[in-house]
PDB file of N, CA and C in Angstrom:
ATOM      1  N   UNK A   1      -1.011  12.350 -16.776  1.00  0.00           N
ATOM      2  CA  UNK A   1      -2.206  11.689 -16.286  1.00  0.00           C
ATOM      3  C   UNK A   1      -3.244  12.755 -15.971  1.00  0.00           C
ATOM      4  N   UNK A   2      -4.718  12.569 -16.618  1.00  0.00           N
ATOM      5  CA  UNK A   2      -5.897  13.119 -16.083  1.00  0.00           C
ATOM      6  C   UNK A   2      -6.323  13.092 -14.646  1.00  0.00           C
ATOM      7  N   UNK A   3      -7.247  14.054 -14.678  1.00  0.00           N
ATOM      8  CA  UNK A   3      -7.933  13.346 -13.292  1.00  0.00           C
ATOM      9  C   UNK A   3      -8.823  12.422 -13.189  1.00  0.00           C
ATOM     10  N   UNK A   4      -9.213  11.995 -14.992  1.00  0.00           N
ATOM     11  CA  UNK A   4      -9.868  10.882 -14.803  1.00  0.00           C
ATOM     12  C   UNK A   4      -8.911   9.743 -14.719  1.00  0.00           C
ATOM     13  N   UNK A   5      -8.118   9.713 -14.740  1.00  0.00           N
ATOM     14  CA  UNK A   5      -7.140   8.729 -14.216  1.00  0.00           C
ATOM     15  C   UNK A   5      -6.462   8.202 -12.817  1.00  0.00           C
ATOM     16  N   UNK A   6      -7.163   9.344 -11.821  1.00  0.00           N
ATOM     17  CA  UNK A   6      -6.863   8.790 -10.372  1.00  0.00           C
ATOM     18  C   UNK A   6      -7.173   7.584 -10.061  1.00  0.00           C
ATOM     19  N   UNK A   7      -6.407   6.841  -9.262  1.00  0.00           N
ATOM     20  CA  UNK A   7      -6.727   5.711  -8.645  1.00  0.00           C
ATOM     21  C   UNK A   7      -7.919   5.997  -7.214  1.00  0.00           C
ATOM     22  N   UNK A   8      -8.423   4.807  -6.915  1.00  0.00           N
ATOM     23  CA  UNK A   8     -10.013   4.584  -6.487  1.00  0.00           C
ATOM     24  C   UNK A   8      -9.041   4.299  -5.158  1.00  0.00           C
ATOM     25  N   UNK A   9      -9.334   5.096  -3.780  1.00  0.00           N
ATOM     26  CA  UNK A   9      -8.513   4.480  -2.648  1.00  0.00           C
ATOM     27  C   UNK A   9      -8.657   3.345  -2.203  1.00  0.00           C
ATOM     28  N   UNK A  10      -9.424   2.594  -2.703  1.00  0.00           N
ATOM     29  CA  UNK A  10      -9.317   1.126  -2.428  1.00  0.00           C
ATOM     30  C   UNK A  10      -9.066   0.265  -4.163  1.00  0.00           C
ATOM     31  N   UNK A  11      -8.699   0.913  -4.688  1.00  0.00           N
ATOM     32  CA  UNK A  11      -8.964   0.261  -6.288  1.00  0.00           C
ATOM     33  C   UNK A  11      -7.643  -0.693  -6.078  1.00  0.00           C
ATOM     34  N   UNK A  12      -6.455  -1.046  -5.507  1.00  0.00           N
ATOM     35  CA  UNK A  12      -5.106  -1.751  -5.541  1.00  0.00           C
ATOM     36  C   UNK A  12      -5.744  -3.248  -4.973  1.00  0.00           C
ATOM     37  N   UNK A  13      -4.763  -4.091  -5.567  1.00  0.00           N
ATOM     38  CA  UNK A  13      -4.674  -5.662  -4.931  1.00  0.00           C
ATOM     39  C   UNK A  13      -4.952  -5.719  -3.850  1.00  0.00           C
ATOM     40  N   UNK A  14      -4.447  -4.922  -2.912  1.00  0.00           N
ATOM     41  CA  UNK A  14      -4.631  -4.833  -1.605  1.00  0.00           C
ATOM     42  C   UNK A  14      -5.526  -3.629  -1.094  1.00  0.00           C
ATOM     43  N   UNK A  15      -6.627  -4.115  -0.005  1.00  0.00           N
ATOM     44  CA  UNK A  15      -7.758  -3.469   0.331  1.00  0.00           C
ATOM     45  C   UNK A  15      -7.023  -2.491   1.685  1.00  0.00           C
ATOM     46  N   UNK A  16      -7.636  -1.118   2.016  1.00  0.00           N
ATOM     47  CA  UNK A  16      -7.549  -0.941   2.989  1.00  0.00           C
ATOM     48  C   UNK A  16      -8.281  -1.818   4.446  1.00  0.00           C
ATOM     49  N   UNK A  17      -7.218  -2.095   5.413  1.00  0.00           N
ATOM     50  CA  UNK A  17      -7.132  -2.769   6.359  1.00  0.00           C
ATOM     51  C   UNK A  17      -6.918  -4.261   6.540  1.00  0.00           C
ATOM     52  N   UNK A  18      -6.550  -4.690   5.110  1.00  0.00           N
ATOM     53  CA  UNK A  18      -5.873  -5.863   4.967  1.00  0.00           C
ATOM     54  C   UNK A  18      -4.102  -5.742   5.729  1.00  0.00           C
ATOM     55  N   UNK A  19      -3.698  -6.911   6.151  1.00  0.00           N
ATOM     56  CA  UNK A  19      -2.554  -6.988   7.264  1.00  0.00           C
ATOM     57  C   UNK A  19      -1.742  -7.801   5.999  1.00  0.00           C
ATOM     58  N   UNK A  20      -0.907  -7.660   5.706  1.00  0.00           N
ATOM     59  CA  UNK A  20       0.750  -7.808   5.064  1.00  0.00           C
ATOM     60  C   UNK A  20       1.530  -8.080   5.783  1.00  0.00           C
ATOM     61  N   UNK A  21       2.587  -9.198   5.066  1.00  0.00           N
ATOM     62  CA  UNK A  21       3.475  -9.687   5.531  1.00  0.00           C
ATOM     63  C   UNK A  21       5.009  -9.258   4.783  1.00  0.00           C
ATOM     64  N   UNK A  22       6.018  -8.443   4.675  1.00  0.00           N
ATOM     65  CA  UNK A  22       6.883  -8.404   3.919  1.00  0.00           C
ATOM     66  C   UNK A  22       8.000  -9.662   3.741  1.00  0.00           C
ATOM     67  N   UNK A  23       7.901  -9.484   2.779  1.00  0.00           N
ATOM     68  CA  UNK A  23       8.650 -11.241   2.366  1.00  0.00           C
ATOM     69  C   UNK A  23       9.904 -11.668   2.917  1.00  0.00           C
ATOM     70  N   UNK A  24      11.121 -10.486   2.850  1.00  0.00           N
ATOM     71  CA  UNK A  24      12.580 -10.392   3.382  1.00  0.00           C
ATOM     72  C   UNK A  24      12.431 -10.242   4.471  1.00  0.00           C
ATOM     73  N   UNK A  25      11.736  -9.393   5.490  1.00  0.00           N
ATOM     74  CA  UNK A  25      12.108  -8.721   6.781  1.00  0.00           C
ATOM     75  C   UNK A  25      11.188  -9.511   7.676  1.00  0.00           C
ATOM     76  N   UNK A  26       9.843 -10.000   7.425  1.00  0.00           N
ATOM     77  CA  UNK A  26       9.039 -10.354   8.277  1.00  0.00           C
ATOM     78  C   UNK A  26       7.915  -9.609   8.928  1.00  0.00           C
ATOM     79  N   UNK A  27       7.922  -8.357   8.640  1.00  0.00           N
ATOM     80  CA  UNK A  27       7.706  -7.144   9.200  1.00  0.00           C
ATOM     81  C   UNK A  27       6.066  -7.006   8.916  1.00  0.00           C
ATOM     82  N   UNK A  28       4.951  -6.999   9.627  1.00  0.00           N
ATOM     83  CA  UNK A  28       3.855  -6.924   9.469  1.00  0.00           C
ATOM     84  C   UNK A  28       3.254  -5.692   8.911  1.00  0.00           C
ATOM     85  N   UNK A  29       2.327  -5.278   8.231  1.00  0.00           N
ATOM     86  CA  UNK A  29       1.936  -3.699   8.328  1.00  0.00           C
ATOM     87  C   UNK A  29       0.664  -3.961   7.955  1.00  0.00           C
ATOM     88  N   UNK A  30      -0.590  -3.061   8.276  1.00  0.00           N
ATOM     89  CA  UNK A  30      -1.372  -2.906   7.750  1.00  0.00           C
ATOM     90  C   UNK A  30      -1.636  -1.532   6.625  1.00  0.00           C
ATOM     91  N   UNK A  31      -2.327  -2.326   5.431  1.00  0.00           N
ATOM     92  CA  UNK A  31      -3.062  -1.183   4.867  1.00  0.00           C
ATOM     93  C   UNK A  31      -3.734   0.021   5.143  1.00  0.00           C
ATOM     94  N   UNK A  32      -3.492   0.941   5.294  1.00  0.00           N
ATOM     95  CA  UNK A  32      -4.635   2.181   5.686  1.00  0.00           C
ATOM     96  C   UNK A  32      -5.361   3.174   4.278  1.00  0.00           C
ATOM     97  N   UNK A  33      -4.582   2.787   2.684  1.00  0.00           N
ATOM     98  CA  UNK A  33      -5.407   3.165   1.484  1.00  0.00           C
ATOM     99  C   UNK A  33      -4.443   3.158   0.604  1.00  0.00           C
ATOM    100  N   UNK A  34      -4.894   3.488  -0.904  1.00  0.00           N
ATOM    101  CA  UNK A  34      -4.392   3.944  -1.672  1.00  0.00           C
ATOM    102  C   UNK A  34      -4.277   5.386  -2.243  1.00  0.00           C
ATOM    103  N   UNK A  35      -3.649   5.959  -2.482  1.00  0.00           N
ATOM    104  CA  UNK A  35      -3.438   7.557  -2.512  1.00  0.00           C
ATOM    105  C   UNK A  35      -2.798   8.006  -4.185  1.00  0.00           C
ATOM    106  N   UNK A  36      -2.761   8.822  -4.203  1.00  0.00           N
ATOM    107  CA  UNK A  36      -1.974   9.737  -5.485  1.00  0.00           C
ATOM    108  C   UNK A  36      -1.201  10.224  -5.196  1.00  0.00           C
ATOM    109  N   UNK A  37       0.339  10.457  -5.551  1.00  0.00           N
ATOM    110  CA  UNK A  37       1.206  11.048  -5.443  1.00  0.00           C
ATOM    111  C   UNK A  37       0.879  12.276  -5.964  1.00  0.00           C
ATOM    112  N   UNK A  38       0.696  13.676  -5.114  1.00  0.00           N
ATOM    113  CA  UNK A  38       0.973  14.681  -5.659  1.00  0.00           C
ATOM    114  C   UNK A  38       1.267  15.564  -6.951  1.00  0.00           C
ATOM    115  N   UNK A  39       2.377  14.887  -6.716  1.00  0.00           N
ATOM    116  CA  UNK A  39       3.344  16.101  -7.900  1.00  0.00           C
ATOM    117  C   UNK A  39       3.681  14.989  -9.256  1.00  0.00           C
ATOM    118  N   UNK A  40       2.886  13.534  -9.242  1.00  0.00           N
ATOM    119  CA  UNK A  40       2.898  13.177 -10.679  1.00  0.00           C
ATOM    120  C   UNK A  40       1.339  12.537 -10.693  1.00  0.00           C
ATOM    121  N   UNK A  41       0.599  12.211  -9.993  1.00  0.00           N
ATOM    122  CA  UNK A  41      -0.669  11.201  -9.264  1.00  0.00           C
ATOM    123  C   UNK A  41      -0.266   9.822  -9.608  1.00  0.00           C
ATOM    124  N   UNK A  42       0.884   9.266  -9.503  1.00  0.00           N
ATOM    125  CA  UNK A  42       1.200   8.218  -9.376  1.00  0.00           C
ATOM    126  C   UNK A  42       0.456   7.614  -7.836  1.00  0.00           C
ATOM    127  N   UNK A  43       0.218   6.247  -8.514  1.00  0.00           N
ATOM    128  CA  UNK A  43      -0.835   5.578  -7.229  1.00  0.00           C
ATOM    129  C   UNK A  43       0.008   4.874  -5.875  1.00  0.00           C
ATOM    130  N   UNK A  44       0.072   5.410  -4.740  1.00  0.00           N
ATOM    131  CA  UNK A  44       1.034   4.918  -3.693  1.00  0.00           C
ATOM    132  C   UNK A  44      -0.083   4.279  -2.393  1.00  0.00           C
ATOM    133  N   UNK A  45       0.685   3.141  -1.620  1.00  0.00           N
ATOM    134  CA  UNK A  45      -0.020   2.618  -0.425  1.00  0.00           C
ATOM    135  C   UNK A  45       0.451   3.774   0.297  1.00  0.00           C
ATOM    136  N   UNK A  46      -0.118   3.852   0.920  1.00  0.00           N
ATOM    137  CA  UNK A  46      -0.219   4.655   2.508  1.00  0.00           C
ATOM    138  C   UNK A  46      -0.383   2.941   3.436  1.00  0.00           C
ATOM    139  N   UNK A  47       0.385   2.717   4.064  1.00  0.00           N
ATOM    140  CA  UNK A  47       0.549   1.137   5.181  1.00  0.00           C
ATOM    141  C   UNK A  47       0.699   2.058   6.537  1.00  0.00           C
ATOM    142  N   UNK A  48       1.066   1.096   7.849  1.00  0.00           N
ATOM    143  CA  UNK A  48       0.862   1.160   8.837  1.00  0.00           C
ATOM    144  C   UNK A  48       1.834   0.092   9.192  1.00  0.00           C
ATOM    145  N   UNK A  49       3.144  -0.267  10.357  1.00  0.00           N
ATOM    146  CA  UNK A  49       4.446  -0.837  11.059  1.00  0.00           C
ATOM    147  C   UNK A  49       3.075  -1.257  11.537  1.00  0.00           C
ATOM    148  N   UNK A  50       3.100  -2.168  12.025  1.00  0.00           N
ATOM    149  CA  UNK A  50       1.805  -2.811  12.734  1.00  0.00           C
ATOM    150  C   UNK A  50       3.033  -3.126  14.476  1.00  0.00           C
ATOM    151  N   UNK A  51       4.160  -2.922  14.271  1.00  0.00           N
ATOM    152  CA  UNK A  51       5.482  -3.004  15.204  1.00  0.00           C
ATOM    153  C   UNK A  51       5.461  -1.983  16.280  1.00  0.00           C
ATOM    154  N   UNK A  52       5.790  -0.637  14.769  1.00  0.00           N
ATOM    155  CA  UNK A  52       6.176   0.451  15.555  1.00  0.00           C
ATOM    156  C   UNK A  52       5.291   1.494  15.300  1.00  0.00           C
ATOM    157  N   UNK A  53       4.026   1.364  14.382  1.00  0.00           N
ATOM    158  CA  UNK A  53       2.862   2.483  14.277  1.00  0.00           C
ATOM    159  C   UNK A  53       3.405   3.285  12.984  1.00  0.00           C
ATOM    160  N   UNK A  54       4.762   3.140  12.971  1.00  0.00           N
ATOM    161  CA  UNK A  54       5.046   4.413  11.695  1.00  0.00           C
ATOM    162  C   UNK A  54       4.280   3.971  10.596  1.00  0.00           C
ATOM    163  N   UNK A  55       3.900   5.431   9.935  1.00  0.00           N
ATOM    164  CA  UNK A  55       3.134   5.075   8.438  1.00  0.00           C
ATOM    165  C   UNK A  55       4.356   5.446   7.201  1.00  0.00           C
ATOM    166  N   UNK A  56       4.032   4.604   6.855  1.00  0.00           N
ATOM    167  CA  UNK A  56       4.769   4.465   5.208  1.00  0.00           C
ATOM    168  C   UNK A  56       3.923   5.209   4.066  1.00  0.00           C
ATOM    169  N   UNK A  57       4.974   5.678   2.965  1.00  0.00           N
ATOM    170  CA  UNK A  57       4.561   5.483   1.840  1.00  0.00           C
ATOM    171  C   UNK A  57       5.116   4.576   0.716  1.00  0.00           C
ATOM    172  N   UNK A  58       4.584   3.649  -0.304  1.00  0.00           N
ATOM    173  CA  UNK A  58       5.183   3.216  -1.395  1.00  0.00           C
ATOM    174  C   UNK A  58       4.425   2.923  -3.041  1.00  0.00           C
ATOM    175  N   UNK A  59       5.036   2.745  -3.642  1.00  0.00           N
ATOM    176  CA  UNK A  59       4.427   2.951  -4.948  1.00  0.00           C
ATOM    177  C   UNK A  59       3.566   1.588  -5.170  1.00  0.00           C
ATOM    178  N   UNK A  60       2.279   1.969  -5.922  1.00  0.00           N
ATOM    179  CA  UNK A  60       1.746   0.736  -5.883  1.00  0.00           C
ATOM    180  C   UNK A  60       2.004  -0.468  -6.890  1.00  0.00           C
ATOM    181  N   UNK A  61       3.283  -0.226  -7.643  1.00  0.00           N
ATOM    182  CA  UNK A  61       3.950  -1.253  -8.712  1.00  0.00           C
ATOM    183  C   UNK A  61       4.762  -2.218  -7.873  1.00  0.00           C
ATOM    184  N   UNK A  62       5.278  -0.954  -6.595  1.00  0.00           N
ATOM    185  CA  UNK A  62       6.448  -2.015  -5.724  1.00  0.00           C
ATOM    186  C   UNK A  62       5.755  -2.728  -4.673  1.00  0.00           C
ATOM    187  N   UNK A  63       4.480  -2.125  -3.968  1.00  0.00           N
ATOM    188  CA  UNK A  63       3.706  -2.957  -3.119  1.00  0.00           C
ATOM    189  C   UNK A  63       3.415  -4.001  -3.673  1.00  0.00           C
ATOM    190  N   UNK A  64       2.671  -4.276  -5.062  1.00  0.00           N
ATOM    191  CA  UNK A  64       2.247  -5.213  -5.901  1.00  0.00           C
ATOM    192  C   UNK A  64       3.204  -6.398  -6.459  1.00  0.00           C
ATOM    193  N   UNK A  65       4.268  -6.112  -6.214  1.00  0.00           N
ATOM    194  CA  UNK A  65       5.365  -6.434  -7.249  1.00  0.00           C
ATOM    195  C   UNK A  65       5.818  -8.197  -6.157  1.00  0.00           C
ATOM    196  N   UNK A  66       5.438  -9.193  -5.433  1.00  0.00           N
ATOM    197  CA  UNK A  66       5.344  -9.874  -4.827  1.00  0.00           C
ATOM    198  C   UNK A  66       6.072  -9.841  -3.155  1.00  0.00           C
ATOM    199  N   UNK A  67       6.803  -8.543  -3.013  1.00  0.00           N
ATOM    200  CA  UNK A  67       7.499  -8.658  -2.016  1.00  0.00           C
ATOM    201  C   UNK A  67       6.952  -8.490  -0.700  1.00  0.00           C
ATOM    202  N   UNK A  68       5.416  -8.731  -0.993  1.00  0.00           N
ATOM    203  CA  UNK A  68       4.571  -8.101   0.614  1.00  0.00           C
ATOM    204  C   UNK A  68       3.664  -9.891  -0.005  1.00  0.00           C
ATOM    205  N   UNK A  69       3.047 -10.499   0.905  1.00  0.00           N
ATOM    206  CA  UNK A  69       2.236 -11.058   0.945  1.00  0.00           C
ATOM    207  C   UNK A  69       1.350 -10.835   2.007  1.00  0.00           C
ATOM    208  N   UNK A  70      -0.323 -11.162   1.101  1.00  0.00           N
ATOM    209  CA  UNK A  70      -1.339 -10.814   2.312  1.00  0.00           C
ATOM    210  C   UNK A  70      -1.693 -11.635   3.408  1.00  0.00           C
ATOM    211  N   UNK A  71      -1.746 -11.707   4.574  1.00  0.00           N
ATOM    212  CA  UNK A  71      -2.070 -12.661   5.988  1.00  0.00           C
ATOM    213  C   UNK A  71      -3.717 -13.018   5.818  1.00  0.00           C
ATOM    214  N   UNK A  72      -4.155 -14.244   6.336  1.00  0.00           N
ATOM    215  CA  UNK A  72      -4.790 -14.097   6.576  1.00  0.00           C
ATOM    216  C   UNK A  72      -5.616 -14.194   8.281  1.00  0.00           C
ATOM    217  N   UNK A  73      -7.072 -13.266   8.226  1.00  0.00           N
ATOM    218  CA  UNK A  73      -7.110 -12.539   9.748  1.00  0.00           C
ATOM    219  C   UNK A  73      -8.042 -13.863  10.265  1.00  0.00           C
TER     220      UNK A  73
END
């Protein structure tokens, strides 16, 4: 991948500061962006435990992939 190929930190389904619901656990989080992985620039959420504050990372095929649904505020 180029660097014209980075992802736009808000370019994913999901906007930064949109609130998520994970489908299995229940578990709330908010969005805080979309990012590049480093060492391939694969496109990852950066979220927020809206619980416990911890920040996550995950890939944006598996964020996308139906197992988070978005709340609405």
């Amino acid at each position: 991948m180029n660097v014209n190929q980075r992802i736009s930190p808000d370019g994913g389904l999901f906007k930064p500061g949109t609130t998520l619901k994970h489908r299995k656990t229940g578990g709330l989080y908010r969005v805080v962006l979309l990012a590049n992985v480093e060492v391939n620039l694969e496109p990852a959420y950066v979220y927020e435990s809206m619980q416990t504050h911890d920040f996550w990372i995950r890939p944006q095929l598996e964020m996308e992939d139906g197992r988070f649904e978005q709340i609405a505020e």
